[in-house]
N, C-alpha and C. Protein backbone atom coordinates (compact mmCIF):
# COMPACT_ATOMS: atom_id res chain seq x y z
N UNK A 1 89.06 46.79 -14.35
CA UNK A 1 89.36 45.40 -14.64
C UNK A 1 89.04 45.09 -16.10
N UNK A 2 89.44 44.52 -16.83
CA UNK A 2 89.62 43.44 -18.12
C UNK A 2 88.26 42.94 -18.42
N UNK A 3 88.39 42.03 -16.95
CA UNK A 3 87.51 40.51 -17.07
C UNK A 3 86.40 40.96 -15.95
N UNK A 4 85.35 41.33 -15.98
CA UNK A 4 84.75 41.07 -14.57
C UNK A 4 84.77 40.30 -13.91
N UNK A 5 85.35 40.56 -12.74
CA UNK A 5 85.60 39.67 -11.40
C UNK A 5 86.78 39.10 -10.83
N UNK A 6 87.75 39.39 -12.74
CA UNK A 6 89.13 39.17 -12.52
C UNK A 6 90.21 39.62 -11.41
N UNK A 7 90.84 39.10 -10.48
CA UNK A 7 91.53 39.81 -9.64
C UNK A 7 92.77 39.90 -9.99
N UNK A 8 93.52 41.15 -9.23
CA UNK A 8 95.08 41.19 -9.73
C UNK A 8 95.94 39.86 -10.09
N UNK A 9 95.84 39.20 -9.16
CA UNK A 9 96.66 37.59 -8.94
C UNK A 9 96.87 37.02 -10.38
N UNK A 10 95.11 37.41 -10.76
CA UNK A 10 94.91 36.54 -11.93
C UNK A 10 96.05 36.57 -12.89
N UNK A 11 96.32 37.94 -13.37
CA UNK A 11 96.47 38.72 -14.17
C UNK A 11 98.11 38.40 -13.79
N UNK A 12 98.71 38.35 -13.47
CA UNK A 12 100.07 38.03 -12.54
C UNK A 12 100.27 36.49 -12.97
N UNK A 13 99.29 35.88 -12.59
CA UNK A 13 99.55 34.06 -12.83
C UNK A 13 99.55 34.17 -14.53
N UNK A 14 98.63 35.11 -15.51
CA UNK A 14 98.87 34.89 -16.40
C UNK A 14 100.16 35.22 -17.18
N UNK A 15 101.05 36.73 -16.47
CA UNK A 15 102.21 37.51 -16.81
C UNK A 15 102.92 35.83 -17.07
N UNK A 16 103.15 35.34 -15.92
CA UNK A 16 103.99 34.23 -14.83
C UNK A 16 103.60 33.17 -16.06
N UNK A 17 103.04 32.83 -16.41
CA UNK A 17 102.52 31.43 -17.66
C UNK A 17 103.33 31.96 -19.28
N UNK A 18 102.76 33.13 -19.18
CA UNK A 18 103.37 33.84 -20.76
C UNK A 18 104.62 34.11 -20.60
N UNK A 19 105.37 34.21 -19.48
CA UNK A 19 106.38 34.34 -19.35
C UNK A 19 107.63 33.00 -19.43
N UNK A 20 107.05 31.96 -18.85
CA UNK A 20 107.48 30.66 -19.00
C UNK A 20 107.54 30.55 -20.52
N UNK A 21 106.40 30.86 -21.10
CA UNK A 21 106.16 30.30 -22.74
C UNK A 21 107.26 30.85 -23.74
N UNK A 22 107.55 32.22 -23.30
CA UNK A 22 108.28 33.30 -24.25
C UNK A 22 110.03 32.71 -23.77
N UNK A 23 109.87 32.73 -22.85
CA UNK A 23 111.28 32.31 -22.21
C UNK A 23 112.17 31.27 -22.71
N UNK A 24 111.02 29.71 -22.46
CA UNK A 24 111.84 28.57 -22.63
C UNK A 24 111.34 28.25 -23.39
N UNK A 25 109.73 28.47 -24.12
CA UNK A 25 109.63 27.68 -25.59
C UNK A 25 110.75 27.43 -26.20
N UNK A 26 111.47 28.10 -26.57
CA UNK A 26 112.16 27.85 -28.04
C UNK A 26 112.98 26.59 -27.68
N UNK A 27 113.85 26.08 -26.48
CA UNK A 27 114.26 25.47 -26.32
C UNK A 27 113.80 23.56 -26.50
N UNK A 28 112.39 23.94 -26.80
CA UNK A 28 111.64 22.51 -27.12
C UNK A 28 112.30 22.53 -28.33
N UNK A 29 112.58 23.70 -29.15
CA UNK A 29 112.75 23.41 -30.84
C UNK A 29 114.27 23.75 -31.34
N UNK A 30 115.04 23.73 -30.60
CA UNK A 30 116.77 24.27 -30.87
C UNK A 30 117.09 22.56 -31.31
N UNK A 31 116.05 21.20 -30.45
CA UNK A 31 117.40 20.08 -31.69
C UNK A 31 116.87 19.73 -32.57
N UNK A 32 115.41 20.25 -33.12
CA UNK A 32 114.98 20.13 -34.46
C UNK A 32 115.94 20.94 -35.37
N UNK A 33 116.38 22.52 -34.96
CA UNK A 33 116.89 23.78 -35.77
C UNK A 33 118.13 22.82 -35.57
N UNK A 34 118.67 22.64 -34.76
CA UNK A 34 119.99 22.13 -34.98
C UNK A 34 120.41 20.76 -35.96
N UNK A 35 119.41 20.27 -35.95
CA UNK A 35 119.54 18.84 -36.76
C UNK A 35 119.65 19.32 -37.90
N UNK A 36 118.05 20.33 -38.33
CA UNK A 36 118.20 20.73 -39.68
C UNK A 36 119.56 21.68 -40.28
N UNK A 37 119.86 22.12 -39.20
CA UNK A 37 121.24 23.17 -39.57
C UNK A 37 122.28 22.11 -39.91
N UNK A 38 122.85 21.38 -38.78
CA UNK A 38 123.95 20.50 -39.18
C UNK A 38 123.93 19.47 -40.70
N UNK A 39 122.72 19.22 -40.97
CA UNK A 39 122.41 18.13 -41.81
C UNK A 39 122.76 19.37 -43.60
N UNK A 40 121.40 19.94 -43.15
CA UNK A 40 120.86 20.65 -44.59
C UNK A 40 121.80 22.25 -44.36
N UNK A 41 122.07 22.72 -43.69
CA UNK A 41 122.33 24.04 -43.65
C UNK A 41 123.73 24.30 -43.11
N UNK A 42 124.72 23.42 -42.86
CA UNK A 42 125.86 23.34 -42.47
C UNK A 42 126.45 25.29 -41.96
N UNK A 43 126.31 25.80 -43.36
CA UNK A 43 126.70 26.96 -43.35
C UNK A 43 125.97 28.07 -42.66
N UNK A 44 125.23 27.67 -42.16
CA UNK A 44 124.39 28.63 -41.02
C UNK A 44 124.82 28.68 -40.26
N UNK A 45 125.12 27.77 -39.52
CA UNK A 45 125.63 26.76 -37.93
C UNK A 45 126.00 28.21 -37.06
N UNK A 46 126.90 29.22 -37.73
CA UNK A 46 127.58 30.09 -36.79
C UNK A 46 126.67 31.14 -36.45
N UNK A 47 125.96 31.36 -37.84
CA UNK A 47 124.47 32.23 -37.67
C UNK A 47 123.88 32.05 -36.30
N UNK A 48 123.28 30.35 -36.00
CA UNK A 48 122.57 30.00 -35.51
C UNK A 48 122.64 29.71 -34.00
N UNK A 49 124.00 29.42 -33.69
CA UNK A 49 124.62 29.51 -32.61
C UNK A 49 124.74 31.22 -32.04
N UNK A 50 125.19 31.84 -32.52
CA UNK A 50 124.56 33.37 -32.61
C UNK A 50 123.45 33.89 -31.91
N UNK A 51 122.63 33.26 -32.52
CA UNK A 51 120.42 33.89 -32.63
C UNK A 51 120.53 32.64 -31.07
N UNK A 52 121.19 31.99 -31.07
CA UNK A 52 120.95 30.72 -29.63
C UNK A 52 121.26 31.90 -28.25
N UNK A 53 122.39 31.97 -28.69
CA UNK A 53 123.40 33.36 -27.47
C UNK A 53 122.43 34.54 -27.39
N UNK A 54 122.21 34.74 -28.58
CA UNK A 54 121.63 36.30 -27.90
C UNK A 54 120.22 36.32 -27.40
N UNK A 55 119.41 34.80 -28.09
CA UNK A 55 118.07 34.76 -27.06
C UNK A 55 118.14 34.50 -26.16
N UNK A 56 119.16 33.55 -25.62
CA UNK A 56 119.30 33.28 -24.25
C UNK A 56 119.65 34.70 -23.25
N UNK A 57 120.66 35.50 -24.12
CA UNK A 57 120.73 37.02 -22.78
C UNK A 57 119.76 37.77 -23.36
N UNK A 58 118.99 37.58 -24.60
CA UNK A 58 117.70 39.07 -24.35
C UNK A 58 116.81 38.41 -24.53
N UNK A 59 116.51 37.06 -24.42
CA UNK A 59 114.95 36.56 -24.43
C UNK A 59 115.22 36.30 -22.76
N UNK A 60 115.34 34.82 -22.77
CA UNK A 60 115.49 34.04 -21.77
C UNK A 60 115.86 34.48 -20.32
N UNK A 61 116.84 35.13 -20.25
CA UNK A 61 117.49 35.54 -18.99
C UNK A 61 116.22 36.48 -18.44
N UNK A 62 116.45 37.69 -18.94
CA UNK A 62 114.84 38.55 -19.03
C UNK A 62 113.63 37.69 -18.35
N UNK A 63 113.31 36.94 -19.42
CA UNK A 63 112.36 36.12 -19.01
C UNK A 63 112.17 35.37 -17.82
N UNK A 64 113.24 35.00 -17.47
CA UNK A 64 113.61 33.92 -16.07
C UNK A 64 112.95 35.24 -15.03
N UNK A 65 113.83 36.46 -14.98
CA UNK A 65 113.81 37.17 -14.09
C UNK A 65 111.69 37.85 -13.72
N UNK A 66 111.26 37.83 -15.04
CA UNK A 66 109.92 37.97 -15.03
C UNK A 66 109.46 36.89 -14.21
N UNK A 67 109.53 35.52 -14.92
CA UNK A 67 109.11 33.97 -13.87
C UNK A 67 108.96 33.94 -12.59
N UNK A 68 110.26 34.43 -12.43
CA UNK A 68 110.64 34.66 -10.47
C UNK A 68 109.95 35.67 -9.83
N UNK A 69 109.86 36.68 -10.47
CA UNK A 69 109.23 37.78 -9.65
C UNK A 69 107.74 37.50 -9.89
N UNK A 70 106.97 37.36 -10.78
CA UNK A 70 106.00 36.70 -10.54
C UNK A 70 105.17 35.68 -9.49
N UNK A 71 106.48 34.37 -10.12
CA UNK A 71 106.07 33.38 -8.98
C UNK A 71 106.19 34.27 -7.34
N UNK A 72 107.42 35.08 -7.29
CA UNK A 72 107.24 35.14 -5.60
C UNK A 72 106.44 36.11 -5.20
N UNK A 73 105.69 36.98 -5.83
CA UNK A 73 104.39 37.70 -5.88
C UNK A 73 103.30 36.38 -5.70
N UNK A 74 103.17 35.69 -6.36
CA UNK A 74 101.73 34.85 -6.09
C UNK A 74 102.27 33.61 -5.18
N UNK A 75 103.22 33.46 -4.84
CA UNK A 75 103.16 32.69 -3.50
C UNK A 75 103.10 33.10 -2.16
N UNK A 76 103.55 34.84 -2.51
CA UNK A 76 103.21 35.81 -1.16
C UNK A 76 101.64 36.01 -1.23
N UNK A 77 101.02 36.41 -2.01
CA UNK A 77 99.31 36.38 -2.26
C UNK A 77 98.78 35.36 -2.16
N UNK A 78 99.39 34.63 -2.19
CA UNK A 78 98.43 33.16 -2.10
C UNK A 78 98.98 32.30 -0.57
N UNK A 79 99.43 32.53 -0.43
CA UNK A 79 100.55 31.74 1.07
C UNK A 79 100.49 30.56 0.67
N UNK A 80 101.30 30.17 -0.82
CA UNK A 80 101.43 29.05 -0.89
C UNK A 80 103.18 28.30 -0.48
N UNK A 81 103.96 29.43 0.01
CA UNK A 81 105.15 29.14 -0.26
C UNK A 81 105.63 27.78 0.40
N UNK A 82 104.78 26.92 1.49
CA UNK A 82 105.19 25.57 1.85
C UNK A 82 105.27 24.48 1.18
N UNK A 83 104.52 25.12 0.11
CA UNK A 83 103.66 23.75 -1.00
C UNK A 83 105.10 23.33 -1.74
N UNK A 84 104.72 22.26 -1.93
CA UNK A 84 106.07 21.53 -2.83
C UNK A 84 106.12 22.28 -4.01
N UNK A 85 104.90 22.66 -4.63
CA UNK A 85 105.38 22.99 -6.09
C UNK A 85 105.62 24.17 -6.50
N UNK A 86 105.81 25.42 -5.32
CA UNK A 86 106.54 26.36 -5.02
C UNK A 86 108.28 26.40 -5.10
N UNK A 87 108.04 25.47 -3.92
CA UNK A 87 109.77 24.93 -3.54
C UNK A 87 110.02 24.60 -5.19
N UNK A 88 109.72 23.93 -5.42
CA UNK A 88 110.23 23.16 -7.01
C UNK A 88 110.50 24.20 -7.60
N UNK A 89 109.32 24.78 -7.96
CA UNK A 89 109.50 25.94 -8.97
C UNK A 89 110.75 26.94 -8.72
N UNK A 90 110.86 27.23 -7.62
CA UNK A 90 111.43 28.53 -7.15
C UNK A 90 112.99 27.46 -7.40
N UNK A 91 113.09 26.73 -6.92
CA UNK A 91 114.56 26.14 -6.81
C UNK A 91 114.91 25.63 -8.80
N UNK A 92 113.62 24.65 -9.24
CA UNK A 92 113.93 25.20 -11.01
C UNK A 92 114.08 26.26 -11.80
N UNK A 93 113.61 27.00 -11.54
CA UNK A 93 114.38 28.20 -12.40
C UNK A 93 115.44 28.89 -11.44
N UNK A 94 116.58 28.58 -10.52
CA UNK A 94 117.54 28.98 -10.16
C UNK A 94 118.24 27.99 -10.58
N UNK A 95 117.90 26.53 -10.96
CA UNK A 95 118.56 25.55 -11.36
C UNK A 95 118.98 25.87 -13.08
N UNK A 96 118.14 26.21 -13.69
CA UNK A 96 117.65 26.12 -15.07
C UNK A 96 118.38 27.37 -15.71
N UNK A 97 118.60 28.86 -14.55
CA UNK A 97 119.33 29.88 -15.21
C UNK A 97 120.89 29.59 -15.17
N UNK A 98 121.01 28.88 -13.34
CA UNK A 98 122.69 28.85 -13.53
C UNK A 98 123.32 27.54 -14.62
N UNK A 99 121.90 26.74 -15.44
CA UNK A 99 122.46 25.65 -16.42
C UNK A 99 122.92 26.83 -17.43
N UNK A 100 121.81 27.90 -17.98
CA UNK A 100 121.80 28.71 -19.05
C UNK A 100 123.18 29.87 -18.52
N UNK A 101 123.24 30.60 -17.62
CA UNK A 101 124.39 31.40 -17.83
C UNK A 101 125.67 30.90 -17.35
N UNK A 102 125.48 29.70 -16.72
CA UNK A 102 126.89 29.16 -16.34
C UNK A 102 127.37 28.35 -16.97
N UNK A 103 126.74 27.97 -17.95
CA UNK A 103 126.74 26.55 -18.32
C UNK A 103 127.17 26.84 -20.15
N UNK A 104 125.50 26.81 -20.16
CA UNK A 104 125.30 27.06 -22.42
C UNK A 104 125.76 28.31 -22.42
N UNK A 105 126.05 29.82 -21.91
CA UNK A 105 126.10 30.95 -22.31
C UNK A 105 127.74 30.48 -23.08
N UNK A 106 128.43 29.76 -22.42
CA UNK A 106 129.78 29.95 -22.73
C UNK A 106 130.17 28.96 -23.83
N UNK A 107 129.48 27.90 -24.04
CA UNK A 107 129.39 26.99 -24.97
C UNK A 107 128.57 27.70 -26.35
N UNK A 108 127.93 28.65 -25.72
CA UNK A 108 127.08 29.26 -27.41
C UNK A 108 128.15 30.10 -27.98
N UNK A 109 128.77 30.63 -27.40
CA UNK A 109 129.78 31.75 -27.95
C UNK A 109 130.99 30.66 -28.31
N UNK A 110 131.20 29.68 -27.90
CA UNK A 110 132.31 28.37 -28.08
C UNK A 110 131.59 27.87 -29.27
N UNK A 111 130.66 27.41 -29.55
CA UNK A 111 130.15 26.52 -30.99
C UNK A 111 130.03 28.25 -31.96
N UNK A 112 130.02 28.90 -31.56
CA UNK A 112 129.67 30.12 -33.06
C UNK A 112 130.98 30.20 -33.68
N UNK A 113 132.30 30.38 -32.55
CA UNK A 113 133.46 30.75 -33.27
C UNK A 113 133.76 29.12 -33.54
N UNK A 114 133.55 28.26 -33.37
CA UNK A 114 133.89 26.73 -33.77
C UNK A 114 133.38 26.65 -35.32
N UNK A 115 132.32 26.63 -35.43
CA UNK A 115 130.89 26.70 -36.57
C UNK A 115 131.92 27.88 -37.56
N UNK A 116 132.25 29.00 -37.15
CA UNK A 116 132.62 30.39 -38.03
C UNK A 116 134.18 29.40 -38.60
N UNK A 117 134.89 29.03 -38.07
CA UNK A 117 135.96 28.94 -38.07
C UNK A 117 135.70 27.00 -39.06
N UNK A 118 135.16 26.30 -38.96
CA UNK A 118 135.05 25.10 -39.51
C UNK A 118 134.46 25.86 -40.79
N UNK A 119 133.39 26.65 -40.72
CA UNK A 119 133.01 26.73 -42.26
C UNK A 119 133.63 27.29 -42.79
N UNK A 120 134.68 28.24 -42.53
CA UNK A 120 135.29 29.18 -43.35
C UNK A 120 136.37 28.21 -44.15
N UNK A 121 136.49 27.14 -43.26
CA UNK A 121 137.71 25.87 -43.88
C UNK A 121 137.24 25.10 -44.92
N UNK A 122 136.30 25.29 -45.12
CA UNK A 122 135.73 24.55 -46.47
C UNK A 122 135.27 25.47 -47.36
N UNK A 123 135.57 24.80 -48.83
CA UNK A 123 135.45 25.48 -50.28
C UNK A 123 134.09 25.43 -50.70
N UNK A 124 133.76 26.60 -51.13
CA UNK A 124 132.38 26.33 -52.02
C UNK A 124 130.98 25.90 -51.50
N UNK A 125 130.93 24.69 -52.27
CA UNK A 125 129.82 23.99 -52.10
C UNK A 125 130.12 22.83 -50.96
N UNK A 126 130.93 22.42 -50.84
CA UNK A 126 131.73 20.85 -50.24
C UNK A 126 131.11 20.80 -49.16
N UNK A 127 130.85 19.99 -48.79
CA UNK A 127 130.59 19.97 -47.24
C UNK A 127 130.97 19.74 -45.86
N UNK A 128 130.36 20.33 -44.68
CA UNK A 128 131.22 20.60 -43.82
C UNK A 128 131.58 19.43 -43.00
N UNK A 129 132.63 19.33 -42.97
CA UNK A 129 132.90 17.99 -41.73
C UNK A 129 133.50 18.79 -40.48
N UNK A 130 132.05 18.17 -39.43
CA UNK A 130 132.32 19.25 -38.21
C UNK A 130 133.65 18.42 -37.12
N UNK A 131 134.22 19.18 -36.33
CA UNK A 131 135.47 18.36 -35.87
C UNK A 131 135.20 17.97 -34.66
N UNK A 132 136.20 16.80 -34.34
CA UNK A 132 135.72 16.29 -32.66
C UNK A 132 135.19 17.40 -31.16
N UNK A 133 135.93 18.56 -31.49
CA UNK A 133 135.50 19.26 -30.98
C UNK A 133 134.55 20.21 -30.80
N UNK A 134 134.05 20.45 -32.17
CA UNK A 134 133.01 21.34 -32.11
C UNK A 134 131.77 19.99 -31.61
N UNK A 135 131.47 18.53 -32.04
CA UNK A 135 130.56 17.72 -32.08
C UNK A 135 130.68 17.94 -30.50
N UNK A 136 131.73 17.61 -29.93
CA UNK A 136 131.36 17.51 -28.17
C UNK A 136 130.86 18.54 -27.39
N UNK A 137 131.22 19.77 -28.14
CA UNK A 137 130.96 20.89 -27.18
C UNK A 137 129.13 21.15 -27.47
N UNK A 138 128.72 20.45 -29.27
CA UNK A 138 127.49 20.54 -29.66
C UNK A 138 126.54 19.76 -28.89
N UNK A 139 127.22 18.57 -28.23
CA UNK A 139 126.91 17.86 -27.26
C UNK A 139 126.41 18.17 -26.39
N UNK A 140 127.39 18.71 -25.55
CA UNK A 140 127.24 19.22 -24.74
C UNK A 140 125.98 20.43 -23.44
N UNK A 141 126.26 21.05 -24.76
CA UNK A 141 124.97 21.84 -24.96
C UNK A 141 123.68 21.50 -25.46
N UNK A 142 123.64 20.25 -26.16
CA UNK A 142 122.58 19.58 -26.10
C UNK A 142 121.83 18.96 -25.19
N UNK A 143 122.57 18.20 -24.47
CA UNK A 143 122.40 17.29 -23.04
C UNK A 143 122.06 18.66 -22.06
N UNK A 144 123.08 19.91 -22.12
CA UNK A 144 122.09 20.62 -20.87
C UNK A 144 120.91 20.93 -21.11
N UNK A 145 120.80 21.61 -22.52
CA UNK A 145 119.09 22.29 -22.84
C UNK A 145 118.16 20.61 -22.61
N UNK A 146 118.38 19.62 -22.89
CA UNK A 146 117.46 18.82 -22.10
C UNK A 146 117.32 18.58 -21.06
N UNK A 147 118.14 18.74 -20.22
CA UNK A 147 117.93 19.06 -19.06
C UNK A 147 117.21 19.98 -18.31
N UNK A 148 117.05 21.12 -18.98
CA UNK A 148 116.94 22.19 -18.90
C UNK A 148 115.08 22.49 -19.37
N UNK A 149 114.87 21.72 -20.43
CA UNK A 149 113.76 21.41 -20.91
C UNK A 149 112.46 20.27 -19.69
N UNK A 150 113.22 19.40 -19.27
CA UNK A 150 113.05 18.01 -19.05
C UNK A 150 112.45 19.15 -17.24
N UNK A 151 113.47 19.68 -16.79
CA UNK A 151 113.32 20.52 -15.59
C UNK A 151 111.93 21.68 -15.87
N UNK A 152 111.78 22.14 -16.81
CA UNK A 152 110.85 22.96 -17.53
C UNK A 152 109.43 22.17 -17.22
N UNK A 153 109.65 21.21 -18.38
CA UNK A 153 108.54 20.39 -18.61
C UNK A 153 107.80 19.74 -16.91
N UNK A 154 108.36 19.06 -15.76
CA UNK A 154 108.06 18.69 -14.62
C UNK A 154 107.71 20.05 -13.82
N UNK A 155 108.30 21.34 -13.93
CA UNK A 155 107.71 22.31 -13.27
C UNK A 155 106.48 22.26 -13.74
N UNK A 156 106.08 22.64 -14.95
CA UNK A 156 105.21 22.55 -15.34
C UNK A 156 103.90 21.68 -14.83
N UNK A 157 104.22 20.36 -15.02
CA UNK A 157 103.61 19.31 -14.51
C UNK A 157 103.39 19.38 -12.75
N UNK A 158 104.21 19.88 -11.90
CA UNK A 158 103.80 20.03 -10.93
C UNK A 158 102.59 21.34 -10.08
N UNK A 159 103.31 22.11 -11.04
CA UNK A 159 102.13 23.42 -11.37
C UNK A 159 100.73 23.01 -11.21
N UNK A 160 100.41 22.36 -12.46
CA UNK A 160 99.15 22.21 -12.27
C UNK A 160 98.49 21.24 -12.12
N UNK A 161 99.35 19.77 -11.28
CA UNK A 161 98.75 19.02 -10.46
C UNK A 161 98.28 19.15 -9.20
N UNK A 162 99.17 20.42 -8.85
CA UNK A 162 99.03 20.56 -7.44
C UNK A 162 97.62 20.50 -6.96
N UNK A 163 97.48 20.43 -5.85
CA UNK A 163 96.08 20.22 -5.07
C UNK A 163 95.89 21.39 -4.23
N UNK A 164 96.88 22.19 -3.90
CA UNK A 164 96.95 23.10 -2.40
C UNK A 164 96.09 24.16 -3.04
């Protein structure tokens, strides 16, 4: 053992916490990066939509799949699986992946070639005027990752109110 006295579980609830963190952190900070991109960095945009796509299939997805197997390891060790904040959990991140691969996976690869294709239309220095369509689809994908966040954040919160 690590820790004296530490038991496996422990060590599992912590995988299961660091795993949440690595996973969906970034998503607290994609409409800061995005504000600053659209505003100050126009010409990134396709970069950035890019580094969005590919954390979501080699961070995130990954990550989800760690979450789950975790959680259903310590709700089998613990026999908590009646408890509400099991149910929650287990049903949020099946909620939260089919937002991310059904949802943003196809919109990230939709705003990169949008973003690639708007900046390449402008000269120089000038700046970019993004088009009705790329703004809605940027939308779009905005409104789910808060969702997505907002679902995050209440797992969370139910986690470790629980009483059971």
């Amino acid at each position: 053992m690590l820790v004296a006295g530490a038991m496996f579980w422990q060590y599992i609830l912590a995988l299961h916490i660091f795993a949440v963190v690595v996973a969906f952190g970034v998503i607290f900070l994609y409409p800061l990066f995005g504000l600053i991109g659209l505003k100050l960095e126009a010409r990134a945009m396709p970069s950035f939509h890019r580094f969005q796509h590919a954390v979501h299939m080699k961070v995130s997805s990954p990550g989800l799949v760690v979450i789950m197997a975790a959680g259903i390891y310590l709700a089998s060790h613990l026999h908590v699986w009646s408890h509400f904040f099991v149910q929650w959990g287990l049903g949020a991140s099946i909620v939260i992946g089919g937002i991310g691969g059904g949802y943003l996976s196809p919109r990230e690869r939709k705003l990169a070639a949008l973003a690639e294709a708007e900046v390449a239309g402008v000269a120089g220095g000038a700046d970019v005027t993004w088009s009705a369509e790329y703004q809605a689809v940027h939308r779009q994908a905005e409104i789910a990752r808060g969702i997505q966040g907002l679902i995050a954040f209440l797992t969370i919160l139910f986690m470790t109110l629980h009483t059971g």
